[in-house]
Protein backbone atom coordinates (compact mmCIF):
# COMPACT_ATOMS: atom_id res chain seq x y z
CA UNK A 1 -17.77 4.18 -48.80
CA UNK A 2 -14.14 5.44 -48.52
CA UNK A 3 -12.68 6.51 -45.30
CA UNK A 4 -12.49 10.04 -46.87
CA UNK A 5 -15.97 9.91 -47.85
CA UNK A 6 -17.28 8.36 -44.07
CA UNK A 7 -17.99 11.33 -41.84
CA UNK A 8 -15.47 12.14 -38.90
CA UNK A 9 -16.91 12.48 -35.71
CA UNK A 10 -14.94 15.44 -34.95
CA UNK A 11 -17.03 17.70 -37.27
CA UNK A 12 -14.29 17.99 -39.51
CA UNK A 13 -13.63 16.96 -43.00
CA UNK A 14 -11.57 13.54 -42.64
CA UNK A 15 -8.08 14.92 -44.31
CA UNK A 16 -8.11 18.19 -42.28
CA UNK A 17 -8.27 15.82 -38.98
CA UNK A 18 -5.76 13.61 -40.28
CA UNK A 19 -3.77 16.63 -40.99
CA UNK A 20 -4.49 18.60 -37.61
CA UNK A 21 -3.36 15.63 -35.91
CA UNK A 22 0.05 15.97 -36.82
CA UNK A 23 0.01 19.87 -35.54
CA UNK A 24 1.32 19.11 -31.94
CA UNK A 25 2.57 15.94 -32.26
CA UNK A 26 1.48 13.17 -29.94
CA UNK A 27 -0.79 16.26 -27.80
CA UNK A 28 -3.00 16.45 -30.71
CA UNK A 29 -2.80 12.98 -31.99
CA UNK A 30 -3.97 11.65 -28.28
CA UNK A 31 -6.88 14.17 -28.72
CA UNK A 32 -8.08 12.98 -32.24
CA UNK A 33 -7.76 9.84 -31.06
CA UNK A 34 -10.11 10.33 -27.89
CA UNK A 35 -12.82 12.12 -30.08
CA UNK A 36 -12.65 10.17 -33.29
CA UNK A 37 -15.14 7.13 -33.33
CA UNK A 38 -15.92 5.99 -36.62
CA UNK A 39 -12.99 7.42 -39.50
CA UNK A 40 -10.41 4.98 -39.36
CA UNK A 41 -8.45 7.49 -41.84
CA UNK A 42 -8.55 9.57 -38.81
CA UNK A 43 -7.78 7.09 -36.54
CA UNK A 44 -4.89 5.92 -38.46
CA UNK A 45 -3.00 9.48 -38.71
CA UNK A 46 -4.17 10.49 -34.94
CA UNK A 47 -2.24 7.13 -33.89
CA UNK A 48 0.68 7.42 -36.63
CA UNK A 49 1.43 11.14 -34.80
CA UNK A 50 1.43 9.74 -31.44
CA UNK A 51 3.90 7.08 -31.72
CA UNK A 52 6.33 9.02 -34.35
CA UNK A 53 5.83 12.27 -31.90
CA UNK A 54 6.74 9.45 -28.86
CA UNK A 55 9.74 8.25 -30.65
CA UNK A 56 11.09 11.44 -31.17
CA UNK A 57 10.74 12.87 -27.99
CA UNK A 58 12.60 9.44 -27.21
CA UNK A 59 15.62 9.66 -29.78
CA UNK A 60 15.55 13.89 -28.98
CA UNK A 61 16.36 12.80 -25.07
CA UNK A 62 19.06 10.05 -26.41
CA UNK A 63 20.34 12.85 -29.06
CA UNK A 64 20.70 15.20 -26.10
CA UNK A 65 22.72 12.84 -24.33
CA UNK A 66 25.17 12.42 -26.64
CA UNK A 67 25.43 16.24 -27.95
CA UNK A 68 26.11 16.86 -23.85
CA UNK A 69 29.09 14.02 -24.12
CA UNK A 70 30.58 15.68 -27.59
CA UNK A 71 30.40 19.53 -26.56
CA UNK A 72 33.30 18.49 -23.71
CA UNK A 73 35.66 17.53 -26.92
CA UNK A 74 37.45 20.89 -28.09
CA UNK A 75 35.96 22.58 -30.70
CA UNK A 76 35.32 19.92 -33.35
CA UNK A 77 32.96 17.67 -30.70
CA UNK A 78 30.74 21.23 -30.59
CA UNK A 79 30.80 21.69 -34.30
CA UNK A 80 29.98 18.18 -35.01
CA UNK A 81 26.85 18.31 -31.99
CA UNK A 82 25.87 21.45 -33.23
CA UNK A 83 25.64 19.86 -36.81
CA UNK A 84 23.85 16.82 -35.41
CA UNK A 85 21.29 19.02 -33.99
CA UNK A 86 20.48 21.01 -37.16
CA UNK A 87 20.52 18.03 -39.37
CA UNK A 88 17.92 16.14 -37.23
CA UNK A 89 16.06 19.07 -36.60
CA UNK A 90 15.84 20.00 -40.11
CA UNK A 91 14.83 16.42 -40.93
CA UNK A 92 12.06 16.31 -38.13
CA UNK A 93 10.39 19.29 -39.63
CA UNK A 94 10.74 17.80 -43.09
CA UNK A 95 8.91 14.54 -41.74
CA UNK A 96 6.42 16.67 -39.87
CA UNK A 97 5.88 18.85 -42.90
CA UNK A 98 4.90 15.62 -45.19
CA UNK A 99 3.16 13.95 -43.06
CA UNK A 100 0.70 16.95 -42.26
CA UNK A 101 0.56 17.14 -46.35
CA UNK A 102 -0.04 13.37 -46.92
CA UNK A 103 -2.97 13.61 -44.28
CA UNK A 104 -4.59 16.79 -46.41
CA UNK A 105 -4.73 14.49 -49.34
CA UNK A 106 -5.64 12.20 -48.56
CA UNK A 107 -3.00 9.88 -48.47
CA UNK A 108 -2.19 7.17 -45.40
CA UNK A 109 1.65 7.70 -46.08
CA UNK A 110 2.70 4.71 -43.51
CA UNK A 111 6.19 5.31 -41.68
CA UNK A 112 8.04 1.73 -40.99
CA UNK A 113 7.03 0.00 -37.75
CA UNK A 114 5.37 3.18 -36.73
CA UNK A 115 3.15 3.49 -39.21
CA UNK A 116 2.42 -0.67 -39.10
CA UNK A 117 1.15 -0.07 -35.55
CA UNK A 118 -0.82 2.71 -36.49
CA UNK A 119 -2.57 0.55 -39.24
CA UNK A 120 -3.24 -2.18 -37.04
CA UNK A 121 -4.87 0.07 -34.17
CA UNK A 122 -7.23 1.89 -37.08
CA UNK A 123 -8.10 -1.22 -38.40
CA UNK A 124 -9.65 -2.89 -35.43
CA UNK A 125 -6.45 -4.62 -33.78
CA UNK A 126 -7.15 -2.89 -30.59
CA UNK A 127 -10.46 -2.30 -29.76
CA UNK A 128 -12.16 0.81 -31.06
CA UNK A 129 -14.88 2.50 -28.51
């Protein structure tokens, strides 16, 4: 039996969890992680969101950091921070956006290292309750 075809434990069809577990990032991936038991499609996306919504709460902070250090260079440092922002917004929307759509699927589109870690956990590699 496919891990489509097993029965989610959240009452949901297995791609709409995978999919609503991308919604609010690592919030809702902790919480399909908590109530999902026996999908490890589920499993897999619920962990995937976690630890990419992590990391870019992590590389947001550091991005921060250095937008704060370029808006004190005359006009050009604020341009350029102002373009970092939008580019890496746009591309974290873009990321959320497929990822949300590979989940509906059906698809376990795997991010590098992230997505390794996310594979091991659904698979057994840390102990499933």
């Amino acid at each position: 039996m496919s891990d489509l075809q097993t029965p989610s434990s959240t009452g949901l069809a297995p791609n709409v969890a995978g999919a609503l577990s991308y919604v609010l990032g690592p919030i809702t991936g902790i919480v399909f992680l908590v109530l999902e038991k026996q999908n490890r499609f589920v499993r897999f996306h619920a962990m995937q969101s976690t630890l990419i919504g992590v990391a870019l709460i992590v590389f947001n902070i550091v991005i921060n950091v250095v937008q704060a250090i370029l808006v004190r260079i005359p006009f050009i440092g604020w341009l350029f921070a102002l373009g970092l922002a939008m580019v890496i917004g746009l591309a974290s929307l873009v990321l959320w956006l497929a990822l949300m759509y590979q989940a509906y699927v059906g698809k376990e589109w795997e991010l590098p290292i992230v997505g390794e870690h996310a594979r091991k956990f659904s698979d057994g590699g840390i102990a499933m309750q």
